[in-house]
PDB file of N, CA and C in Angstrom:
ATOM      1  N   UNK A   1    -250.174  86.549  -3.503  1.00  0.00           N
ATOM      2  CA  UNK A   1    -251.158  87.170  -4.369  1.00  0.00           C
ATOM      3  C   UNK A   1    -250.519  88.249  -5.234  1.00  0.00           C
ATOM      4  N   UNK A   2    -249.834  89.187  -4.413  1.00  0.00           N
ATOM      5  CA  UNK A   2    -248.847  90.116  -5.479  1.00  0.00           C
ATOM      6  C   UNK A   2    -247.476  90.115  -5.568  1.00  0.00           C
ATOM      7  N   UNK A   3    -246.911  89.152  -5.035  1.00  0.00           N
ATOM      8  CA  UNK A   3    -245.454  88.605  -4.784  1.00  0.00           C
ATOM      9  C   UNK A   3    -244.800  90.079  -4.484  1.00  0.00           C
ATOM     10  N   UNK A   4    -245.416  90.676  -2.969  1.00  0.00           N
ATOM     11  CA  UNK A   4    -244.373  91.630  -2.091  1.00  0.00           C
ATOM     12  C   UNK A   4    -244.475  92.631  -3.592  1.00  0.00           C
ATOM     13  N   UNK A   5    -242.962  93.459  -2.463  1.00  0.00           N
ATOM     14  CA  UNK A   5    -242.337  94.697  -3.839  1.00  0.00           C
ATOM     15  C   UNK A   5    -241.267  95.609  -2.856  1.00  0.00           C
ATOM     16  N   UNK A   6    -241.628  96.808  -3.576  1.00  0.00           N
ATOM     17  CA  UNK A   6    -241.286  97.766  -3.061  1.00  0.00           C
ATOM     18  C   UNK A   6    -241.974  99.123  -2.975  1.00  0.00           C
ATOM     19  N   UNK A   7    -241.854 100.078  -1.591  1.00  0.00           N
ATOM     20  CA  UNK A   7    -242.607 101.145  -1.966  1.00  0.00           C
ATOM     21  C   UNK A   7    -241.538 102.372  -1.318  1.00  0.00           C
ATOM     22  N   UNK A   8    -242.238 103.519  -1.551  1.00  0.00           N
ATOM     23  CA  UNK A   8    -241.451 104.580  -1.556  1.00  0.00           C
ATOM     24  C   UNK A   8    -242.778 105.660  -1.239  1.00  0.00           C
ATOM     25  N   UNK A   9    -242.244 106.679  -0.391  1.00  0.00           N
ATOM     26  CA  UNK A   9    -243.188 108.123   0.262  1.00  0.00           C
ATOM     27  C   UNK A   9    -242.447 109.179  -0.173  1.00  0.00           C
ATOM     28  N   UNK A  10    -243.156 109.791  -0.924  1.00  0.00           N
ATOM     29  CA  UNK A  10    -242.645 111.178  -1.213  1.00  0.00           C
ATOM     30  C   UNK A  10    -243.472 112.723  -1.313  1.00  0.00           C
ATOM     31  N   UNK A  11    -243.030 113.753  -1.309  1.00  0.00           N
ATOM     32  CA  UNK A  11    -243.696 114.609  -0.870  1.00  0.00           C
ATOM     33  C   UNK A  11    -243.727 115.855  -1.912  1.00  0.00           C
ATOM     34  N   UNK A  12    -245.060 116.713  -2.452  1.00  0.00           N
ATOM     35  CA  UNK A  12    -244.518 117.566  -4.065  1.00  0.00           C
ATOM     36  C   UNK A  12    -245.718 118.430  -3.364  1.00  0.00           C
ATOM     37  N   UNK A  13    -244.909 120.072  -3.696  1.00  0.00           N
ATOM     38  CA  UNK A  13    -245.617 121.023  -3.468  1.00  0.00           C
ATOM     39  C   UNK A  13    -245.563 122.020  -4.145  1.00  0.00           C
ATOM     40  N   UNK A  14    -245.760 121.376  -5.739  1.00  0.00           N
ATOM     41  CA  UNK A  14    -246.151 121.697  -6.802  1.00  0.00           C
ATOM     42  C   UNK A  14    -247.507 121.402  -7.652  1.00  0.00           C
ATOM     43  N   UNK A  15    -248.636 120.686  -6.868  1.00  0.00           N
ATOM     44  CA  UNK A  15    -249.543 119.837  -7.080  1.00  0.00           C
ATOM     45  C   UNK A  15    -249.117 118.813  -8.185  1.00  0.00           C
ATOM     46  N   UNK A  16    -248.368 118.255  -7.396  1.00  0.00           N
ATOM     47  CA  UNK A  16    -247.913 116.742  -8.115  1.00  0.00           C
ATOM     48  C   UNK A  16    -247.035 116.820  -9.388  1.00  0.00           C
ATOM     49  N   UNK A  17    -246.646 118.015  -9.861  1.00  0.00           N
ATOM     50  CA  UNK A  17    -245.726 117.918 -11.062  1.00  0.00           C
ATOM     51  C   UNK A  17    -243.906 117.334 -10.820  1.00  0.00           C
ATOM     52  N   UNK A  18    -243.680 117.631 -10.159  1.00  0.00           N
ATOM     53  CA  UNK A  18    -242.319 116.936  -8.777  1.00  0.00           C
ATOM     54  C   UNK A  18    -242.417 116.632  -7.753  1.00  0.00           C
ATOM     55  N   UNK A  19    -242.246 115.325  -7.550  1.00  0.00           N
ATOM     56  CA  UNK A  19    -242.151 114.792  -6.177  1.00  0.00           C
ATOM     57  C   UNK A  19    -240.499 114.684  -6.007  1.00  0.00           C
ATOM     58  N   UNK A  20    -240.455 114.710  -4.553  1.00  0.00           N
ATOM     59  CA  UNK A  20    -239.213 114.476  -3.313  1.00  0.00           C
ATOM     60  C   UNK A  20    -239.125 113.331  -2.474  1.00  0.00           C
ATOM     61  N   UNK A  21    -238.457 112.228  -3.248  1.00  0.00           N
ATOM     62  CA  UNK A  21    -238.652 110.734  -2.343  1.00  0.00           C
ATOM     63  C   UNK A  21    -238.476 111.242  -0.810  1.00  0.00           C
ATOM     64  N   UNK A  22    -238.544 111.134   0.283  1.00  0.00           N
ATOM     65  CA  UNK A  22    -238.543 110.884   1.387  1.00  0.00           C
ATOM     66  C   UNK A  22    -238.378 110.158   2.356  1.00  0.00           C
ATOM     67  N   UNK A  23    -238.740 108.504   1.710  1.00  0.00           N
ATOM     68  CA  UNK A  23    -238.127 107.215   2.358  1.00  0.00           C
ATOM     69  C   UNK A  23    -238.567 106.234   1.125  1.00  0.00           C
ATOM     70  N   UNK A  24    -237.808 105.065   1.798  1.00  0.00           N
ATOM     71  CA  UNK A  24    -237.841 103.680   0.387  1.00  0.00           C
ATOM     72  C   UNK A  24    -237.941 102.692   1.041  1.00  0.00           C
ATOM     73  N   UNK A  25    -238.439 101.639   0.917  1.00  0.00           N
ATOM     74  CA  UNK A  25    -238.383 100.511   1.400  1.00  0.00           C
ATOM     75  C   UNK A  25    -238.560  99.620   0.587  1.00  0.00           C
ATOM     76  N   UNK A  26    -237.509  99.082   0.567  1.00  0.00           N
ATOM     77  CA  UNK A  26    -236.944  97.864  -0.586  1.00  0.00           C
ATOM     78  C   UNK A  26    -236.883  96.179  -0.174  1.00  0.00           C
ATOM     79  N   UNK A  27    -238.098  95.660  -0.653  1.00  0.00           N
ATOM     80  CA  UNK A  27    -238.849  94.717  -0.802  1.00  0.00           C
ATOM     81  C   UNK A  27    -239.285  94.808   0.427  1.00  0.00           C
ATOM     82  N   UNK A  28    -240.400  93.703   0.533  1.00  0.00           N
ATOM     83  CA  UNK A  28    -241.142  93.218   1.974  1.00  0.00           C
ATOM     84  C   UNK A  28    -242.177  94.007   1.823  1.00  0.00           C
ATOM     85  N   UNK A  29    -242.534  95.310   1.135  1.00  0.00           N
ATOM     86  CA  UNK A  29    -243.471  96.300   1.306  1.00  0.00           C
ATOM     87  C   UNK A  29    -244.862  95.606   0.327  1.00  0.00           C
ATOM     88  N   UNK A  30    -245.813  95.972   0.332  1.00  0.00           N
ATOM     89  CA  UNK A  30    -246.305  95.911   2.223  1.00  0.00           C
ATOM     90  C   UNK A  30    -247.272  95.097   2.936  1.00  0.00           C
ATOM     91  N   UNK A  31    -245.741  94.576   3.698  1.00  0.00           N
ATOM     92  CA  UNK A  31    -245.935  93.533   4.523  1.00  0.00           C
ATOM     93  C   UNK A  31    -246.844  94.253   5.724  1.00  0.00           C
ATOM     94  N   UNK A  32    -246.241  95.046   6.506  1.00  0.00           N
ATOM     95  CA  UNK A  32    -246.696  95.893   7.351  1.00  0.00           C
ATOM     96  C   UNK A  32    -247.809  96.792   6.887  1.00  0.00           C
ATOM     97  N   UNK A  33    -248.764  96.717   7.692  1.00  0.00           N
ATOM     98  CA  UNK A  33    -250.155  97.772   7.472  1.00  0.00           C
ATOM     99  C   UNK A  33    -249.506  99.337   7.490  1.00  0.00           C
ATOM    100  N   UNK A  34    -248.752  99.571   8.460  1.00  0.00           N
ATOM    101  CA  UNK A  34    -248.240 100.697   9.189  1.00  0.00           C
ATOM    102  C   UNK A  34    -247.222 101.060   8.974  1.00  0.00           C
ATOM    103  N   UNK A  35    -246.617 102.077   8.525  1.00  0.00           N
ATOM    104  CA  UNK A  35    -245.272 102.632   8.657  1.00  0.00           C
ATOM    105  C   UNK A  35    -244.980 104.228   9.197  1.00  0.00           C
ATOM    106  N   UNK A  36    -243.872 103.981   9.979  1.00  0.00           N
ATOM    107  CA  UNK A  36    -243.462 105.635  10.601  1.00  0.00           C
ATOM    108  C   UNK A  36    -242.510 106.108   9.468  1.00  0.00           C
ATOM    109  N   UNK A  37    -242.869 107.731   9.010  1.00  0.00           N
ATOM    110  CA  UNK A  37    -242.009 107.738   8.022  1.00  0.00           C
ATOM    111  C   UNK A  37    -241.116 109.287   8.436  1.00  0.00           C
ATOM    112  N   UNK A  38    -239.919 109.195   8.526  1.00  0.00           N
ATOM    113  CA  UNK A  38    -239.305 110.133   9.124  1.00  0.00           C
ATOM    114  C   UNK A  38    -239.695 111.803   8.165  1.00  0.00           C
ATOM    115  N   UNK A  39    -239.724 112.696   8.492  1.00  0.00           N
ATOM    116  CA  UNK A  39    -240.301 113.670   7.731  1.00  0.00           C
ATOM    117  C   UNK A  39    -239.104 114.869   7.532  1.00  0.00           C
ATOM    118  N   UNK A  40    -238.083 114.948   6.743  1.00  0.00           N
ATOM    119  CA  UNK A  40    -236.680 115.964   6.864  1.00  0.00           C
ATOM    120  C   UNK A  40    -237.160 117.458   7.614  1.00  0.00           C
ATOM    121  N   UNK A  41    -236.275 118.078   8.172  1.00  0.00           N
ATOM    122  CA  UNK A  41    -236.237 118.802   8.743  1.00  0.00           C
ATOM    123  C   UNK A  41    -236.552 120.286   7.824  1.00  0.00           C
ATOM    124  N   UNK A  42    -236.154 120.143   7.051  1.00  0.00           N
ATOM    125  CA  UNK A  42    -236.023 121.063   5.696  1.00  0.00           C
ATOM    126  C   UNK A  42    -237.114 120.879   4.713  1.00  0.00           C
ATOM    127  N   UNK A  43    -238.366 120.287   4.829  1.00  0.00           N
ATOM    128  CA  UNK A  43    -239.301 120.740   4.471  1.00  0.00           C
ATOM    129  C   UNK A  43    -240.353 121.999   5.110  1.00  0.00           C
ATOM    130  N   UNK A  44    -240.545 122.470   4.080  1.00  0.00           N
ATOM    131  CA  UNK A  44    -241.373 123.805   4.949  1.00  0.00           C
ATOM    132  C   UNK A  44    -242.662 123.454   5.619  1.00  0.00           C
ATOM    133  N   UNK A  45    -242.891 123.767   6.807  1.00  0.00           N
ATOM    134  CA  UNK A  45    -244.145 123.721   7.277  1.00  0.00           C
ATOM    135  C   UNK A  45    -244.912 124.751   6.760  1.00  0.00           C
ATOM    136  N   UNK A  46    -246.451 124.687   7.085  1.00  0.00           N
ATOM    137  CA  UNK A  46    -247.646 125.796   6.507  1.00  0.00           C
ATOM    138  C   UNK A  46    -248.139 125.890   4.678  1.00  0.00           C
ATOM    139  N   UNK A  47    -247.091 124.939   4.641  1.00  0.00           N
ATOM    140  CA  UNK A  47    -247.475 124.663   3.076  1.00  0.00           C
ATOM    141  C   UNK A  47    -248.434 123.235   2.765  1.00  0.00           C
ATOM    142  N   UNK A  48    -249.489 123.645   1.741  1.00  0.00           N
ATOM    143  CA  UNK A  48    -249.835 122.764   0.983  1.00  0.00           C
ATOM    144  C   UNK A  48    -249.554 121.668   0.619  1.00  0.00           C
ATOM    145  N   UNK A  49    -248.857 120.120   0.780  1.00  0.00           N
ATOM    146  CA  UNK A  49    -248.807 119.443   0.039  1.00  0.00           C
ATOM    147  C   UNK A  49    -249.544 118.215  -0.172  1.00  0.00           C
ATOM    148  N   UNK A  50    -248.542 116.997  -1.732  1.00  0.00           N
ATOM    149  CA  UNK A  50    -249.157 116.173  -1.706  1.00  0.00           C
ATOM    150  C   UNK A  50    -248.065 115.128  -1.343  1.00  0.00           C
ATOM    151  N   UNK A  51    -248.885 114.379  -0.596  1.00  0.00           N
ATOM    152  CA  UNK A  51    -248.036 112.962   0.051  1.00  0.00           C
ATOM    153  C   UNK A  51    -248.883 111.835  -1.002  1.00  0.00           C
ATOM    154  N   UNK A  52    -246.749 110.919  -1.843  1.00  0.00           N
ATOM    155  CA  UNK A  52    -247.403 109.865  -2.278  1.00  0.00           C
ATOM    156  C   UNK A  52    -246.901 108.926  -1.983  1.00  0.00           C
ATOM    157  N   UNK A  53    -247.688 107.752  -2.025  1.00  0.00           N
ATOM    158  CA  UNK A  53    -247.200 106.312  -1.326  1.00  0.00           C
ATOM    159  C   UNK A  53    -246.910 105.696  -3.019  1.00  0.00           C
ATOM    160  N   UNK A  54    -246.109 105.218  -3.718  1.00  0.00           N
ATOM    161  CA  UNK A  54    -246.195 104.377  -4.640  1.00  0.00           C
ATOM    162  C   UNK A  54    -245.667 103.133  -4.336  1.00  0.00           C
ATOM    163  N   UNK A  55    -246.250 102.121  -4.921  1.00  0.00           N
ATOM    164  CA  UNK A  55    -246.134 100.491  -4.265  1.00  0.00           C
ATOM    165  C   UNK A  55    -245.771 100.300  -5.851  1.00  0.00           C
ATOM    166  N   UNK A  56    -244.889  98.926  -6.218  1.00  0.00           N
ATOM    167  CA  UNK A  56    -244.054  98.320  -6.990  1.00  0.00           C
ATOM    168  C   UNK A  56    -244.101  97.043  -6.811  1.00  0.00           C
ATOM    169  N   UNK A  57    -244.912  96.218  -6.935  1.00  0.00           N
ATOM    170  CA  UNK A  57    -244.626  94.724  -7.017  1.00  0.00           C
ATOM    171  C   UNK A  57    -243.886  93.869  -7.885  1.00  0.00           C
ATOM    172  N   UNK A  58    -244.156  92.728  -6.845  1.00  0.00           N
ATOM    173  CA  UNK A  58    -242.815  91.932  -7.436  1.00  0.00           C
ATOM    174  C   UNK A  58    -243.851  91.395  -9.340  1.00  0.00           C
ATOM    175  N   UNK A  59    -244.922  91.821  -9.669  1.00  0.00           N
ATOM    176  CA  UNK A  59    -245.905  90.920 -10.248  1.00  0.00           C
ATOM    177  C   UNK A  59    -245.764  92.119 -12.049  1.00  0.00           C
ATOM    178  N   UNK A  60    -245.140  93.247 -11.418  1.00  0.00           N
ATOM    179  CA  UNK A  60    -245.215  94.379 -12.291  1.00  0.00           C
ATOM    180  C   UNK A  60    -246.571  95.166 -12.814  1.00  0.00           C
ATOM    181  N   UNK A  61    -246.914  95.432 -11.519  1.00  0.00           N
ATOM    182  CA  UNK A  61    -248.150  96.616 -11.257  1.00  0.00           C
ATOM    183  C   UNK A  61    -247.243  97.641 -10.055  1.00  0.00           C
ATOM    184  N   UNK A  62    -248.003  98.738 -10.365  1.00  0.00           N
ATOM    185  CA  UNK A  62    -247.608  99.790  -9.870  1.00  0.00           C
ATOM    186  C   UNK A  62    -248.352 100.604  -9.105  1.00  0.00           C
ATOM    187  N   UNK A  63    -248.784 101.287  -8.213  1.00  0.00           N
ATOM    188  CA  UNK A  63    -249.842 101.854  -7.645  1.00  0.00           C
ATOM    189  C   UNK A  63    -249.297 102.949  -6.760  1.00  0.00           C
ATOM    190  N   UNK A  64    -250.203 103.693  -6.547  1.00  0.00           N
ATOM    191  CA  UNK A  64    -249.787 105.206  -6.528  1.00  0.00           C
ATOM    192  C   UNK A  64    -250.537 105.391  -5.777  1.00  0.00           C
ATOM    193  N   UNK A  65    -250.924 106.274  -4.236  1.00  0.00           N
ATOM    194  CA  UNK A  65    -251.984 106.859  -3.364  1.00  0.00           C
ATOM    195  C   UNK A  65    -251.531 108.472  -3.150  1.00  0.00           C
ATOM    196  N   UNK A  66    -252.268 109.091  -3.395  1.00  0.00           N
ATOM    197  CA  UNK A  66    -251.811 110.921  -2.666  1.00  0.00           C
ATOM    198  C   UNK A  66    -252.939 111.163  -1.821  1.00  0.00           C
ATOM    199  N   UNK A  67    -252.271 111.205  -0.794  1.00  0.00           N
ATOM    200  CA  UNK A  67    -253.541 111.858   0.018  1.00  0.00           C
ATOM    201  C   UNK A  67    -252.829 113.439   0.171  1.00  0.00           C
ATOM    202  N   UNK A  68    -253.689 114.943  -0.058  1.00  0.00           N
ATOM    203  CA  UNK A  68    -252.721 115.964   0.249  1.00  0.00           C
ATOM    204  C   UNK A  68    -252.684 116.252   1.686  1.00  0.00           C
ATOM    205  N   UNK A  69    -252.023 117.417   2.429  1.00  0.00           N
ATOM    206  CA  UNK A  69    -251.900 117.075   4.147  1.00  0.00           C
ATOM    207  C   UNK A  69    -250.900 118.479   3.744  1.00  0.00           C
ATOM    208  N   UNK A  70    -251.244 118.869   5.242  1.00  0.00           N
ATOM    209  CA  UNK A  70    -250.495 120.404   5.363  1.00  0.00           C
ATOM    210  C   UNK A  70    -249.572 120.034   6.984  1.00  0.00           C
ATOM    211  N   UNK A  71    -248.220 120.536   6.438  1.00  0.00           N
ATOM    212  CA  UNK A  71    -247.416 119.751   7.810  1.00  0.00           C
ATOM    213  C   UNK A  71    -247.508 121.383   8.486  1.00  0.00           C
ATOM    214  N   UNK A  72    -247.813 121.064  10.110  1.00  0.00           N
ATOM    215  CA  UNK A  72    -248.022 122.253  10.837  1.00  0.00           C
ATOM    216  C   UNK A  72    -246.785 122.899  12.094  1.00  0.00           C
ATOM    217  N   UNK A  73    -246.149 121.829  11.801  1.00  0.00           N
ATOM    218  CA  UNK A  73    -244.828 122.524  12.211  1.00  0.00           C
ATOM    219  C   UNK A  73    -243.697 121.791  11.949  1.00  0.00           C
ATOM    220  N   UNK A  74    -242.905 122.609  11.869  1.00  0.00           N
ATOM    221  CA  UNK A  74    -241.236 122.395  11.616  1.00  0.00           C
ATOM    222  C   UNK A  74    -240.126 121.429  12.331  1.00  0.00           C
ATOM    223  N   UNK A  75    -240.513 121.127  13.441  1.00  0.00           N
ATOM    224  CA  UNK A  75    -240.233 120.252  14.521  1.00  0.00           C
ATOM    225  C   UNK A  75    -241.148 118.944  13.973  1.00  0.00           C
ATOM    226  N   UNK A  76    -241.964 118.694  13.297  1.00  0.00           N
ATOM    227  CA  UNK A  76    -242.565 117.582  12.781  1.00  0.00           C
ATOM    228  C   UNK A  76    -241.333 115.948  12.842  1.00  0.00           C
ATOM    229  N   UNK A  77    -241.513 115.303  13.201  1.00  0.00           N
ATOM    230  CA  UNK A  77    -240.440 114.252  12.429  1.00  0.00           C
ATOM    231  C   UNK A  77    -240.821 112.765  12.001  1.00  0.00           C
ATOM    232  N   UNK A  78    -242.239 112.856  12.371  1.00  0.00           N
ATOM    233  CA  UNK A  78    -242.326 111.467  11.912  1.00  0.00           C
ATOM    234  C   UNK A  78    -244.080 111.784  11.516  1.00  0.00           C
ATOM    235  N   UNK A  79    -244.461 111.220  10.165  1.00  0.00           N
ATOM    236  CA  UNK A  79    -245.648 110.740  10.230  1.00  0.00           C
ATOM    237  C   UNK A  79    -246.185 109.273   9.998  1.00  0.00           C
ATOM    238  N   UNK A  80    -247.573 109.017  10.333  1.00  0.00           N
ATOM    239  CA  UNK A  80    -247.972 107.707  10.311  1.00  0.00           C
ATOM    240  C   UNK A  80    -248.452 107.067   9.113  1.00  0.00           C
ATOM    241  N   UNK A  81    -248.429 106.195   8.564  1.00  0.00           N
ATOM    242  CA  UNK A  81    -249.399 106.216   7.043  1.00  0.00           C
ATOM    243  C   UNK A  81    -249.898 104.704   7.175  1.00  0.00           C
ATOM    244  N   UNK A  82    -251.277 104.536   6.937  1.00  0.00           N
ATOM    245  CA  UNK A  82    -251.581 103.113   7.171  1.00  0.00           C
ATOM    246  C   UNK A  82    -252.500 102.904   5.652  1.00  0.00           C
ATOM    247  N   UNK A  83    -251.700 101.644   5.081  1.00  0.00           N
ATOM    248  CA  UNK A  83    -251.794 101.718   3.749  1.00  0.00           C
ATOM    249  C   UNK A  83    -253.132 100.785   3.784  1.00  0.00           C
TER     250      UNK A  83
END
């Protein structure tokens, strides 16, 4: 139906004027409902941000989700995202 793609999670705590890729996943996406997405150590916790999922098909559409989310601690390393 959308011949696969690729997607990518990234994270901007600028209200969306720069985002920070965070992980990629190159083609197959999304195959899987679910993905664990490792979260760097060196993002600040207690801050504001926005998390975006952008999807890339193989069909050449593009799609974009932000949900915003406040990470609550520093030790964080993985979150869940079910697309």
């Amino acid at each position: 139906m959308h011949g696969g793609g690729s997607c990518q999670f990234a994270v901007s705590y600028d209200q969306g004027k720069n985002f920070a890729v965070i992980a990629s996943v190159m083609g197959g996406c999304p195959i899987d409902l679910a993905y664990d997405i490792p979260i760097p150590s060196t993002l600040p916790a207690g801050k504001k941000a926005l998390f975006a999922w952008s999807w890339f098909n193989q069909l050449g559409n593009r799609y974009v989700l932000s949900p915003h989310l406040a990470l609550r601690s520093p030790s964080l390393h993985l979150v869940s995202f079910a697309g």
